[in-house]
N, C-alpha and C. Protein backbone atom coordinates (compact mmCIF):
# COMPACT_ATOMS: atom_id res chain seq x y z
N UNK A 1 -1.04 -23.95 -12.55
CA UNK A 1 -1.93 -23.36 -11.57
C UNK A 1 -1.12 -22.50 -10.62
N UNK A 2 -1.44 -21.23 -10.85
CA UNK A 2 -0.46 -20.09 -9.63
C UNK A 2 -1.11 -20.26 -7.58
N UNK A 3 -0.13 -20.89 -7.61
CA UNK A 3 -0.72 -20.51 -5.43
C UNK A 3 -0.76 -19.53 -5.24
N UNK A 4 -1.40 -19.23 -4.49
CA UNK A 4 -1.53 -17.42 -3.61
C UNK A 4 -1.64 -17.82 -2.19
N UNK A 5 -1.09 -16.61 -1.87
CA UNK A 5 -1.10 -16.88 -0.43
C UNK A 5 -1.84 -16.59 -0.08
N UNK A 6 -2.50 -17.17 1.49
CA UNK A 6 -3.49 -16.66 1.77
C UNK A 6 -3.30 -16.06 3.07
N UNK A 7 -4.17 -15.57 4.30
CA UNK A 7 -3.82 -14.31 5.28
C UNK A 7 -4.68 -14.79 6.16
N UNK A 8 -4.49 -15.65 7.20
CA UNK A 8 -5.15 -16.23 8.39
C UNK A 8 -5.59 -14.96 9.18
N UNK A 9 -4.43 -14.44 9.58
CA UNK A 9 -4.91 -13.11 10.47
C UNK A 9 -4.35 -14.43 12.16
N UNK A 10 -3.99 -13.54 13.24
CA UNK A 10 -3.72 -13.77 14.31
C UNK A 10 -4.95 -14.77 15.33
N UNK A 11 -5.29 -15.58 15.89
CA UNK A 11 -6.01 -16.27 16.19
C UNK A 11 -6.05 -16.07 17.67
N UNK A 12 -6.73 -15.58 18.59
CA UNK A 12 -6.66 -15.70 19.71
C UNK A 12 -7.52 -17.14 20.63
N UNK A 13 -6.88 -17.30 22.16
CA UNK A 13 -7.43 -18.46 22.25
C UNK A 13 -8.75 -18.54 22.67
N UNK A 14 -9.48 -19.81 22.69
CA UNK A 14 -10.93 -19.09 23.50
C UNK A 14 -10.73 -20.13 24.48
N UNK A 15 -11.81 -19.28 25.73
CA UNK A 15 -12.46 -20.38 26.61
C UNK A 15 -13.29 -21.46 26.54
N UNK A 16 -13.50 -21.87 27.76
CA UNK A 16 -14.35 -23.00 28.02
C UNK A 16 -15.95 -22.71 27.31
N UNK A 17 -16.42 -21.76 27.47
CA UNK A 17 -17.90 -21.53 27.08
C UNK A 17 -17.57 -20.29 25.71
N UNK A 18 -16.49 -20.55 24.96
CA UNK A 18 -16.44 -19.39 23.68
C UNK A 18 -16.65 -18.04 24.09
N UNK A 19 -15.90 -17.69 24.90
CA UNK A 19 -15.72 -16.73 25.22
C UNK A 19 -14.24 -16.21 24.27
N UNK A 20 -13.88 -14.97 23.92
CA UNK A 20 -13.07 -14.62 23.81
C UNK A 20 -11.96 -14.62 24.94
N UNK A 21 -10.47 -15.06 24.81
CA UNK A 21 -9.58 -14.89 26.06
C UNK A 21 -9.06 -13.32 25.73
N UNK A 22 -9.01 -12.72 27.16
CA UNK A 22 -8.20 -11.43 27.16
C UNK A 22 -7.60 -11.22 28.05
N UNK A 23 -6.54 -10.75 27.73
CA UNK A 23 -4.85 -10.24 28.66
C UNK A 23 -5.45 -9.77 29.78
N UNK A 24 -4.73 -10.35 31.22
CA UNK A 24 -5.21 -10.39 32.42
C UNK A 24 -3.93 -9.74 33.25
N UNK A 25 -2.32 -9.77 32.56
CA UNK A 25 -1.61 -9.14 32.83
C UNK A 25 -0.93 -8.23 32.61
N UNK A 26 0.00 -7.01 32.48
CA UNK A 26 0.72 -6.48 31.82
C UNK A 26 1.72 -7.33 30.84
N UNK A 27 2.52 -8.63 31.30
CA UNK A 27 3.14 -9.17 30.17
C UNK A 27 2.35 -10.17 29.03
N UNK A 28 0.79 -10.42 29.26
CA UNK A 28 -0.38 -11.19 28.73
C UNK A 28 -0.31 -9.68 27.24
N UNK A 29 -0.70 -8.55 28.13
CA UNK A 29 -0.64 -7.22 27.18
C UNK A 29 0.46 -6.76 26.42
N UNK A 30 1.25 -6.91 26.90
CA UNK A 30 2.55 -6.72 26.07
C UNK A 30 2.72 -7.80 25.08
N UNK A 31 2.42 -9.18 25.36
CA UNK A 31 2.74 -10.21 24.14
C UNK A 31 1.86 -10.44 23.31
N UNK A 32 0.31 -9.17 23.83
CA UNK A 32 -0.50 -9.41 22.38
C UNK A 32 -0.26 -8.67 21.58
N UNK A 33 -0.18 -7.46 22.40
CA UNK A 33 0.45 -6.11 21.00
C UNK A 33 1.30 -6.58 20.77
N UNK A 34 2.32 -7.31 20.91
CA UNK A 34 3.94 -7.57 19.74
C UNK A 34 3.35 -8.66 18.62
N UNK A 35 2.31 -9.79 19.54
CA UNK A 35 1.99 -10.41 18.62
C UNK A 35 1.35 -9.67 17.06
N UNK A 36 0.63 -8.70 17.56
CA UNK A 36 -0.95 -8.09 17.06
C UNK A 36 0.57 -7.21 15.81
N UNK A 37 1.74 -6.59 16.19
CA UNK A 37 2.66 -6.10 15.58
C UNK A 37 3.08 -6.71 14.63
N UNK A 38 3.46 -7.90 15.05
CA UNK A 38 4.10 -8.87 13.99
C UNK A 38 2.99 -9.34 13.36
N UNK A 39 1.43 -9.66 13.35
CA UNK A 39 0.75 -10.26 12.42
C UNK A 39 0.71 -9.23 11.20
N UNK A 40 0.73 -7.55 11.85
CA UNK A 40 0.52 -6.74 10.44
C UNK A 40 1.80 -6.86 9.42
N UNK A 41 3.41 -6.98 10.38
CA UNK A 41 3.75 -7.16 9.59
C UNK A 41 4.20 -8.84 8.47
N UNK A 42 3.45 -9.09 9.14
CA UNK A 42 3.09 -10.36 8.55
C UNK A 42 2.48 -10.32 6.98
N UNK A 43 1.31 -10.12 7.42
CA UNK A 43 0.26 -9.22 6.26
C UNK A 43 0.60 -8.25 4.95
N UNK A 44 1.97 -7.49 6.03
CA UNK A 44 2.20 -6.61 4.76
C UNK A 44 3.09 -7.41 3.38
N UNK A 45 3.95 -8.30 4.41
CA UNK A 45 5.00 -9.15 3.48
C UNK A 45 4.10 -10.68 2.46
N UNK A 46 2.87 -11.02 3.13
CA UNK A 46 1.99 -11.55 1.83
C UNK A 46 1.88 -10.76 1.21
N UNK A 47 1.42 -9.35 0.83
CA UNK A 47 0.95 -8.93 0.00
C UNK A 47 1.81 -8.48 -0.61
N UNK A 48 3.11 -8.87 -0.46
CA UNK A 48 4.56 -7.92 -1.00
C UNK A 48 4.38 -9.56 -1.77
N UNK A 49 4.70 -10.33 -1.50
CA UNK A 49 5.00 -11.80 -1.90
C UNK A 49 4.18 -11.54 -3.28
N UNK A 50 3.32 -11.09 -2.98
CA UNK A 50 1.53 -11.76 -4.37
C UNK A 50 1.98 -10.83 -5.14
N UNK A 51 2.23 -9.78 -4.79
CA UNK A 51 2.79 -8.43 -5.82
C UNK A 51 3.93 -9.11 -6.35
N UNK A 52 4.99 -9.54 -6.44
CA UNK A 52 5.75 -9.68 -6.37
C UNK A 52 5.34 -10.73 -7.54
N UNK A 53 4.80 -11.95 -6.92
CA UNK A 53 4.49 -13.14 -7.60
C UNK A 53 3.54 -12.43 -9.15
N UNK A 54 2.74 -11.56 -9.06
CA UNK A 54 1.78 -11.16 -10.36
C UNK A 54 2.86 -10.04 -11.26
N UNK A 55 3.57 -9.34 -10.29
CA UNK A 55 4.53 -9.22 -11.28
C UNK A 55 5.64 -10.11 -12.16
N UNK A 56 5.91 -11.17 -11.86
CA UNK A 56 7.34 -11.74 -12.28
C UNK A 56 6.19 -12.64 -13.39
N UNK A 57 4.59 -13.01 -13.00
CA UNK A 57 3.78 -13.39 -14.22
C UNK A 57 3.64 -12.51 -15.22
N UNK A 58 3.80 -10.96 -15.53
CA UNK A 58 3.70 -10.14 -16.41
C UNK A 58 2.49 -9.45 -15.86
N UNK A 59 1.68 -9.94 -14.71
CA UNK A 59 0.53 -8.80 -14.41
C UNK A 59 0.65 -8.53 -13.23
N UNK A 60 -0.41 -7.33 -13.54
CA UNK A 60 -0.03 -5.83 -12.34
C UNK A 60 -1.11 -6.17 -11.54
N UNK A 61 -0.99 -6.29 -10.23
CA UNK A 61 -2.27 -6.00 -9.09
C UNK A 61 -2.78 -4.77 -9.32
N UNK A 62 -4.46 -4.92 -8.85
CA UNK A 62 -5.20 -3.41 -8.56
C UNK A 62 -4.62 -2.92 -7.41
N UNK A 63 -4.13 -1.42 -7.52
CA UNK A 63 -4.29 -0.62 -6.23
C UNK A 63 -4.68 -0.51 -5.15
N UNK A 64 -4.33 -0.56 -4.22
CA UNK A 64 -5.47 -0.46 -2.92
C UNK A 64 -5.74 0.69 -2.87
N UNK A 65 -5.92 1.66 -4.37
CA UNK A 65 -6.24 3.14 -3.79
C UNK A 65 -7.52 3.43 -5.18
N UNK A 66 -8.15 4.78 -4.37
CA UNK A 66 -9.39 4.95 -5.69
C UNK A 66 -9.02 5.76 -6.58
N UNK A 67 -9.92 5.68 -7.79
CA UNK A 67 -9.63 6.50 -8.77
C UNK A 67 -8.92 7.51 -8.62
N UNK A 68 -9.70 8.31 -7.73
CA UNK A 68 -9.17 9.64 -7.20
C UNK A 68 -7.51 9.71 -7.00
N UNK A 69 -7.57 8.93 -5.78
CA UNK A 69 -5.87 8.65 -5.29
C UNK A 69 -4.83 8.77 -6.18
N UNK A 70 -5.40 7.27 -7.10
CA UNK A 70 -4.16 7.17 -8.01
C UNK A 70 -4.26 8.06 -9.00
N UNK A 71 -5.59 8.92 -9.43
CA UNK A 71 -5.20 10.01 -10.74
C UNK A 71 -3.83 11.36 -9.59
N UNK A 72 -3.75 11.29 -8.70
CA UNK A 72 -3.59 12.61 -8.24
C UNK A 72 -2.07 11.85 -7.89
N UNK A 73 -1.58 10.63 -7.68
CA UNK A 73 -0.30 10.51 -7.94
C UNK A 73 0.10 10.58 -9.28
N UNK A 74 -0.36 10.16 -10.15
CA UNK A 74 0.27 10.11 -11.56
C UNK A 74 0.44 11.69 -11.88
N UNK A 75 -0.99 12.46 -11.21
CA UNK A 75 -0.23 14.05 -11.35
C UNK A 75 0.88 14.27 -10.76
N UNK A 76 1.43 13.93 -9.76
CA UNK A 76 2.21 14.24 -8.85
C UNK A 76 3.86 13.38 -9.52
N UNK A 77 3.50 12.15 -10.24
CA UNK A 77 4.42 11.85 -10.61
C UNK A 77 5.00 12.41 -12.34
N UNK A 78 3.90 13.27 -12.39
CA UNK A 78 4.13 14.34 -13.80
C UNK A 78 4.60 15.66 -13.31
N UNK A 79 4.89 15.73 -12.22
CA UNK A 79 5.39 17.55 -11.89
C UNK A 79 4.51 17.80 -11.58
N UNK A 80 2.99 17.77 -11.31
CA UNK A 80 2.33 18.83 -11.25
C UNK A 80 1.99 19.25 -9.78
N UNK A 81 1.39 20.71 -9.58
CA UNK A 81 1.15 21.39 -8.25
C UNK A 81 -0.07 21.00 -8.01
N UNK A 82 -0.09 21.35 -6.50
CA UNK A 82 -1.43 20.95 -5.91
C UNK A 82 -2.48 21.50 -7.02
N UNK A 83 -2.11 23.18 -7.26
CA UNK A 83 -3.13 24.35 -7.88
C UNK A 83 -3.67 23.54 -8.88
N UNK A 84 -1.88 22.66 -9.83
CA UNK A 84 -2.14 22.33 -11.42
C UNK A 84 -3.10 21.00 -11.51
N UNK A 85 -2.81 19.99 -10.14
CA UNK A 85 -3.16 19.37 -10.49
C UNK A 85 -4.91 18.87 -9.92
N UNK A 86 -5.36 19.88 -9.69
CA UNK A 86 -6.76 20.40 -9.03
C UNK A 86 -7.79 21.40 -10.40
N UNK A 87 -6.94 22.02 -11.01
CA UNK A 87 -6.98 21.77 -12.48
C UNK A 87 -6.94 21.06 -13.31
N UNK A 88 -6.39 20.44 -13.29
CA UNK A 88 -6.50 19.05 -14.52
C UNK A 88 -7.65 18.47 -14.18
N UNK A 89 -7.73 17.97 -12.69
CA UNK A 89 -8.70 16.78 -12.60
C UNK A 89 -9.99 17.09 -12.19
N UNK A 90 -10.31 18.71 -12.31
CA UNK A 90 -11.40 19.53 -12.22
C UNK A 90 -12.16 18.91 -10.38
N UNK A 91 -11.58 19.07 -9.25
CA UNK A 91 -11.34 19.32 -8.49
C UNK A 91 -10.95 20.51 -7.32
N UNK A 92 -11.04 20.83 -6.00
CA UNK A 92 -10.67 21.67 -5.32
C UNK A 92 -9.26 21.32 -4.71
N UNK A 93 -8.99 22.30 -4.57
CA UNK A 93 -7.09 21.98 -4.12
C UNK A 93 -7.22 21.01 -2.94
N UNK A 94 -8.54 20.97 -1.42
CA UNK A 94 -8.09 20.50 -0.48
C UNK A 94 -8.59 19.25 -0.98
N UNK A 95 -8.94 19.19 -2.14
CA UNK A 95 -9.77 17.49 -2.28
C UNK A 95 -8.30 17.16 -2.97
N UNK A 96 -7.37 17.37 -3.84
CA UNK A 96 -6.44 17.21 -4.22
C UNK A 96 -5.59 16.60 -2.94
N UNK A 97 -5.17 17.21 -2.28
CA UNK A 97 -4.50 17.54 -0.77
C UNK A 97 -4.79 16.01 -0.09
N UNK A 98 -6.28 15.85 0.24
CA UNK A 98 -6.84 15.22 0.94
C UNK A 98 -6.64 13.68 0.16
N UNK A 99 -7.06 13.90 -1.18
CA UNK A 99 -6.49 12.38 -1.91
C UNK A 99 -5.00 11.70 -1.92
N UNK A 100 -4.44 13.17 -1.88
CA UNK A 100 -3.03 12.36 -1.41
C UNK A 100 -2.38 12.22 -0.36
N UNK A 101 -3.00 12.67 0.94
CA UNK A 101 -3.08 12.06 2.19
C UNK A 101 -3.32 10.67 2.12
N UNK A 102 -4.67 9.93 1.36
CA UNK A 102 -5.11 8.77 2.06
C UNK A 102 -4.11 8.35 1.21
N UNK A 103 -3.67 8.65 -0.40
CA UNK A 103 -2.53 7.36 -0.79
C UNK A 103 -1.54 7.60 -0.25
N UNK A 104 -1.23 8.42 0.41
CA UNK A 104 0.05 8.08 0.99
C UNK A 104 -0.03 6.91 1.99
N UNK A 105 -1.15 7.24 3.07
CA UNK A 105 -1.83 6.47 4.07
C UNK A 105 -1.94 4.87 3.83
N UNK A 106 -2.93 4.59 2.86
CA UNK A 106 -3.46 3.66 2.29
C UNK A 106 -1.87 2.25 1.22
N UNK A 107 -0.66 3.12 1.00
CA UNK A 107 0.54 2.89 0.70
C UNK A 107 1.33 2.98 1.73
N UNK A 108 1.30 2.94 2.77
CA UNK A 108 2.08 2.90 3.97
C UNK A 108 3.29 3.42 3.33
N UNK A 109 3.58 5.08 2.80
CA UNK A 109 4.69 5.58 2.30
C UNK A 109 4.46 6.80 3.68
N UNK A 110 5.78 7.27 3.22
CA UNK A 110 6.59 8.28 4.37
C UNK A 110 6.08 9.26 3.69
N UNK A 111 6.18 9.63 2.66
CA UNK A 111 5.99 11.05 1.85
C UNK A 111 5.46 10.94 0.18
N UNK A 112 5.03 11.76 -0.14
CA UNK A 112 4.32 11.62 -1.35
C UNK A 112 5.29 11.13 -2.25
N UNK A 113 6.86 11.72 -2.67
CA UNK A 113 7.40 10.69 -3.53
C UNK A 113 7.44 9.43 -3.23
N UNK A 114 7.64 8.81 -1.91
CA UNK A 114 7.81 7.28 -1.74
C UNK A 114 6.72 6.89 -2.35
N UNK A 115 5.31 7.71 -2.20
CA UNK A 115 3.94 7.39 -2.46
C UNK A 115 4.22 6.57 -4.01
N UNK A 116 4.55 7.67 -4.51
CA UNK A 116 4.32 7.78 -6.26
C UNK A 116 5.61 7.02 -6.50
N UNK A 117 6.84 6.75 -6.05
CA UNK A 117 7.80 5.61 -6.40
C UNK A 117 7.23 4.22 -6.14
N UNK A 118 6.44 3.85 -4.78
CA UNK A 118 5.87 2.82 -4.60
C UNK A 118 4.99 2.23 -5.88
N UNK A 119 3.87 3.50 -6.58
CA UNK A 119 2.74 3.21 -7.30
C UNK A 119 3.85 2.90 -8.60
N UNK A 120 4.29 3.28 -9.11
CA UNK A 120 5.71 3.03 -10.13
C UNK A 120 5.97 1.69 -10.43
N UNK A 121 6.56 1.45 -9.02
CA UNK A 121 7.65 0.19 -9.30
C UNK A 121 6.44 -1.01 -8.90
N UNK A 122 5.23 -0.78 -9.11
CA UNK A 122 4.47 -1.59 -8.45
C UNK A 122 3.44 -1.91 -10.12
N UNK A 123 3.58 -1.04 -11.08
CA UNK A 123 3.19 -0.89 -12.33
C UNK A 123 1.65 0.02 -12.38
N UNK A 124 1.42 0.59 -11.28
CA UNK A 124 0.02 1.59 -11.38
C UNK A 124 0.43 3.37 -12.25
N UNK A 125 1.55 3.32 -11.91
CA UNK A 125 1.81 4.32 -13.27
C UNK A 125 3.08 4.05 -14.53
N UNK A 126 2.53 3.59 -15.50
CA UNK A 126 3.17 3.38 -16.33
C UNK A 126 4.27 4.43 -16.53
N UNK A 127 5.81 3.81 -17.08
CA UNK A 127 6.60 5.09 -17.35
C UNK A 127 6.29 4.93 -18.85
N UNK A 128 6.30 5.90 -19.71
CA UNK A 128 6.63 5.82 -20.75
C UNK A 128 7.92 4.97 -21.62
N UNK A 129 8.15 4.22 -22.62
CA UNK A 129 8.96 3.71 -22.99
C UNK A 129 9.97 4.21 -23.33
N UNK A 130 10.30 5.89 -23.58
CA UNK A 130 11.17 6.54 -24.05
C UNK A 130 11.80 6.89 -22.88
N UNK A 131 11.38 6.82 -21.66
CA UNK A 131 11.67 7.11 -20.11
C UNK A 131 11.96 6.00 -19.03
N UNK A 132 12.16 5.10 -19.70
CA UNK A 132 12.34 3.72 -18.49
C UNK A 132 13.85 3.83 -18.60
N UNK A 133 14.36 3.21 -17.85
CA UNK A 133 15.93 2.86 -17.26
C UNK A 133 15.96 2.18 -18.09
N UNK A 134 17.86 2.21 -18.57
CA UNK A 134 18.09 0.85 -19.54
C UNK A 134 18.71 0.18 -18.21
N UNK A 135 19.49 -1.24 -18.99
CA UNK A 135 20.06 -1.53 -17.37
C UNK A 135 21.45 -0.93 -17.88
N UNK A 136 21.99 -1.01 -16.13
CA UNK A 136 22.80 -0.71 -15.73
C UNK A 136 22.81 1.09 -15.31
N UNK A 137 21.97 1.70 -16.14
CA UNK A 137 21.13 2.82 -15.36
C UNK A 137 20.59 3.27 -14.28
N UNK A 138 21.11 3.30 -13.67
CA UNK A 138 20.74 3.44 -11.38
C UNK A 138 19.11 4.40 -11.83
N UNK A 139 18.82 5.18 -12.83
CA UNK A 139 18.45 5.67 -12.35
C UNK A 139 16.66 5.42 -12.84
């Protein structure tokens, strides 16, 4: 039987009559945002864990991105241009543009290659078998 983790999310305290409690001082405010900081990155490292864990089982998690997204990285991780790849997927260039905004977004990557290295090493774009690293291959 595989465990998964699961994702409480940050708990704030309540009052006497269920009220929500809220920061009454500047350091009350300051220790919720660090808290509220550290729960995302909390969050991000379960979901690194489960990835992690469905990979080392032989299976791949779904994407957190849509069709759209991930067809327009796999263009992107084929060479192709905004123009080419707004062509292929019979599309307008800013809808092209705009899809790979949110995966970048939606992948908490810096730039569209991190985007498309992330979707990679994560198994949402297959490399071809004639194209994978052997080991000892950096690359």
């Amino acid at each position: 039987m595989r465990r998964t983790t699961t994702s409480v999310g940050l708990r704030l305290p309540r009052l006497r009559h269920g009220r929500a409690w809220q920061p009454s001082t500047d350091a009350e405010r300051h220790l919720l945002s660090e808290a509220l900081r550290l729960d995302l990155q909390r969050q991000r490292l379960v979901a690194e864990i489960d990835r992690l864990r469905a990979q080392q089982n032989g299976t791949v998690p779904d994407p957190p991105l849509t069709a759209d997204q991930l067809a327009v990285l796999v263009a992107a991780a084929h060479g192709a241009s905004v123009s080419g790849t707004a062509r292929q997927l019979f599309m307008s260039e800013e809808s092209v543009k705009a899809h790979r905004k949110r995966a970048i977004a939606a992948l908490n990557a810096a730039s569209l290659t991190h985007a498309v290295a992330l979707a990679v090493a994560a198994g949402w774009i297959p490399i071809p078998a004639g194209q994978q690293p052997q080991d000892g291959d950096p690359t």
